[in-house]
C-alpha atoms as a PDB file:
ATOM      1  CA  UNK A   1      -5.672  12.531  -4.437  1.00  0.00           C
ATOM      2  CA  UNK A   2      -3.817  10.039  -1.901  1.00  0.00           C
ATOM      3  CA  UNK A   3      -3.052   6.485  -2.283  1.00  0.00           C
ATOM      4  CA  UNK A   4      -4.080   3.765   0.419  1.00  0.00           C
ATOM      5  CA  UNK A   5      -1.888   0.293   0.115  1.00  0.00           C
ATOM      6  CA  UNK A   6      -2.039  -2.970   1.285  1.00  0.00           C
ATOM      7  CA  UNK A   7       1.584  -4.589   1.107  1.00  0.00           C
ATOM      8  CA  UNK A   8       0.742  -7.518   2.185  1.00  0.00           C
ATOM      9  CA  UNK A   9      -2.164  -8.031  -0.176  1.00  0.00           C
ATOM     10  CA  UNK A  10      -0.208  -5.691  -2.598  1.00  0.00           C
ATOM     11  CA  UNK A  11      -3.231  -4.235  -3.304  1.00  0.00           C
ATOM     12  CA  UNK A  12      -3.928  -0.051  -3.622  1.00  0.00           C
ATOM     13  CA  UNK A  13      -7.006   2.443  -3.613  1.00  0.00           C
ATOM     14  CA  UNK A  14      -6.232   5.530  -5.682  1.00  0.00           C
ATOM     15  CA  UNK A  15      -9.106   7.958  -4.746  1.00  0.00           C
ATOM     16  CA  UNK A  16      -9.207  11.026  -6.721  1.00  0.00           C
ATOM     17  CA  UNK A  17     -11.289  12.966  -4.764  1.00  0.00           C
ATOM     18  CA  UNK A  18     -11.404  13.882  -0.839  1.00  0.00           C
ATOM     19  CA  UNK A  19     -13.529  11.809   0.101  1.00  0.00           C
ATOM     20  CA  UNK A  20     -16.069   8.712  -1.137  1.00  0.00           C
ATOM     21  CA  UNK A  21     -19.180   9.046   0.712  1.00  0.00           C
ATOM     22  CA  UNK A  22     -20.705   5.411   1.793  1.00  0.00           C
ATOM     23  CA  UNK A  23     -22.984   4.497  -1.404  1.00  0.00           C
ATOM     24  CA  UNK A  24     -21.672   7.373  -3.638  1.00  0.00           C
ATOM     25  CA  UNK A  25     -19.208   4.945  -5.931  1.00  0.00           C
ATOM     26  CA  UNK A  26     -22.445   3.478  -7.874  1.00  0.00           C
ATOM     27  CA  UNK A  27     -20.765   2.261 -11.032  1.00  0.00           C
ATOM     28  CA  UNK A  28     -17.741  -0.300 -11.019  1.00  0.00           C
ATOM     29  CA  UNK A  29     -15.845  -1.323 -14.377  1.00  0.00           C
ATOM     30  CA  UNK A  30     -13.315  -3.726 -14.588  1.00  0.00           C
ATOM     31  CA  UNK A  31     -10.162  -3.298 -16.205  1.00  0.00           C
ATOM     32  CA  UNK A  32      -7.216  -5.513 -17.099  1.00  0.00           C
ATOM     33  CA  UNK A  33      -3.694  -3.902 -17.536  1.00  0.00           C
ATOM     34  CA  UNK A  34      -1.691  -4.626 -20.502  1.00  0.00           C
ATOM     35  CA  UNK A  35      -0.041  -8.131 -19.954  1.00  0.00           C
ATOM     36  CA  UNK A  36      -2.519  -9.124 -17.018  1.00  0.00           C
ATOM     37  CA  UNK A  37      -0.123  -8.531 -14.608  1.00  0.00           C
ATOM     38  CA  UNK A  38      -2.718  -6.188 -12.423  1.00  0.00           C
ATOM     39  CA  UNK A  39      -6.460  -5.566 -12.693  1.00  0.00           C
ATOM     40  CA  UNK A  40      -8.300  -2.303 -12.216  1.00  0.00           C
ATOM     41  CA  UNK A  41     -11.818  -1.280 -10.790  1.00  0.00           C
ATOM     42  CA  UNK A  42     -12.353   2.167 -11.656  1.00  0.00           C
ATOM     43  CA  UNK A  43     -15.630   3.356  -9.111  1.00  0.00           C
ATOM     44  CA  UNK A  44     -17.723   6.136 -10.581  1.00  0.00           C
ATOM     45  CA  UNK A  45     -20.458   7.967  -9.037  1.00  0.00           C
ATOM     46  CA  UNK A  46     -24.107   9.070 -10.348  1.00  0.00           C
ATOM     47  CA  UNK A  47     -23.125  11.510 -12.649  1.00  0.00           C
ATOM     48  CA  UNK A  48     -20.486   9.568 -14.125  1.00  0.00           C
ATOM     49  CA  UNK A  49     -17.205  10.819 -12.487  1.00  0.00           C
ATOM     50  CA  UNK A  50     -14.143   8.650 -11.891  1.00  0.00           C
ATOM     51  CA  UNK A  51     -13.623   8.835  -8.151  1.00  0.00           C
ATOM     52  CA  UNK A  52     -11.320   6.208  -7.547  1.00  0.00           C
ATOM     53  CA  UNK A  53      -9.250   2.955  -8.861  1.00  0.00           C
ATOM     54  CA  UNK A  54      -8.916   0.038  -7.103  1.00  0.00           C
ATOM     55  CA  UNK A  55      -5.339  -1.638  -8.014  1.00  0.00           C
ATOM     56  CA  UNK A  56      -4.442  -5.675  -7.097  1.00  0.00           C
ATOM     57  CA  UNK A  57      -1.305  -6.565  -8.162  1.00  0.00           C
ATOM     58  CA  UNK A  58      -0.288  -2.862  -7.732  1.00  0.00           C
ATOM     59  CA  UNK A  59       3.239  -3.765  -7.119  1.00  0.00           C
ATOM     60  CA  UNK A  60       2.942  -4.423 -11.108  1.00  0.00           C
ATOM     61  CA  UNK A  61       0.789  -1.497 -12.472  1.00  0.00           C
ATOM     62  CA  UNK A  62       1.800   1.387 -10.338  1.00  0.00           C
ATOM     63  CA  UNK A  63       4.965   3.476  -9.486  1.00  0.00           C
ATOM     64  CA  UNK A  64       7.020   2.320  -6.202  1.00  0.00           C
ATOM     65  CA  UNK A  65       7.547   6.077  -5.268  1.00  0.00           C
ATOM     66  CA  UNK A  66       3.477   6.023  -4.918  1.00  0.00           C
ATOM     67  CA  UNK A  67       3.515   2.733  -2.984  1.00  0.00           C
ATOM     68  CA  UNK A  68       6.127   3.793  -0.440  1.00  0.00           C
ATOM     69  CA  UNK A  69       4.451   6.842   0.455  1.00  0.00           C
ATOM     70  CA  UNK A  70       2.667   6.827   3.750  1.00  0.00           C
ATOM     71  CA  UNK A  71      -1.074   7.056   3.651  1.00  0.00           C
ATOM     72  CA  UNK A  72      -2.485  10.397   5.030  1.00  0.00           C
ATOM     73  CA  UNK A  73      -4.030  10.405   8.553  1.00  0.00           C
ATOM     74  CA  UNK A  74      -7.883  10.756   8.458  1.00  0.00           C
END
């Protein structure tokens, strides 16, 4: 798992899994967080897997300890 952000967007990409192949995230639901403060995309693939979560307003719905971490070098 690693955690891309955006700071000045304040948006984040939680991907759960190494890597997300171009076309392999085929499903996308929607997702508000409890008080609206932040909405989700969760992106599955064919088989139904969660693969990632898009966050905006991830200031709001996720930890600062996982914000302030630096992204991993591809």
């Amino acid at each position: 798992m690693h955690i891309e952000y955006d700071q000045e967007n304040d948006t984040a990409y939680v991907c759960l899994v190494a890597r997300i192949a171009d076309g392999a995230a085929v499903r996308q639901v929607a997702v508000e967080t409890p008080g609206g403060e932040a909405d989700l995309t969760l992106d599955f693939d064919q088989s139904g897997r969660l693969l990632g979560i898009e966050v905006i307003g991830a200031r709001a719905a996720l930890p600062a300890e996982l914000l302030s971490r630096e992204a991993p070098r591809a």
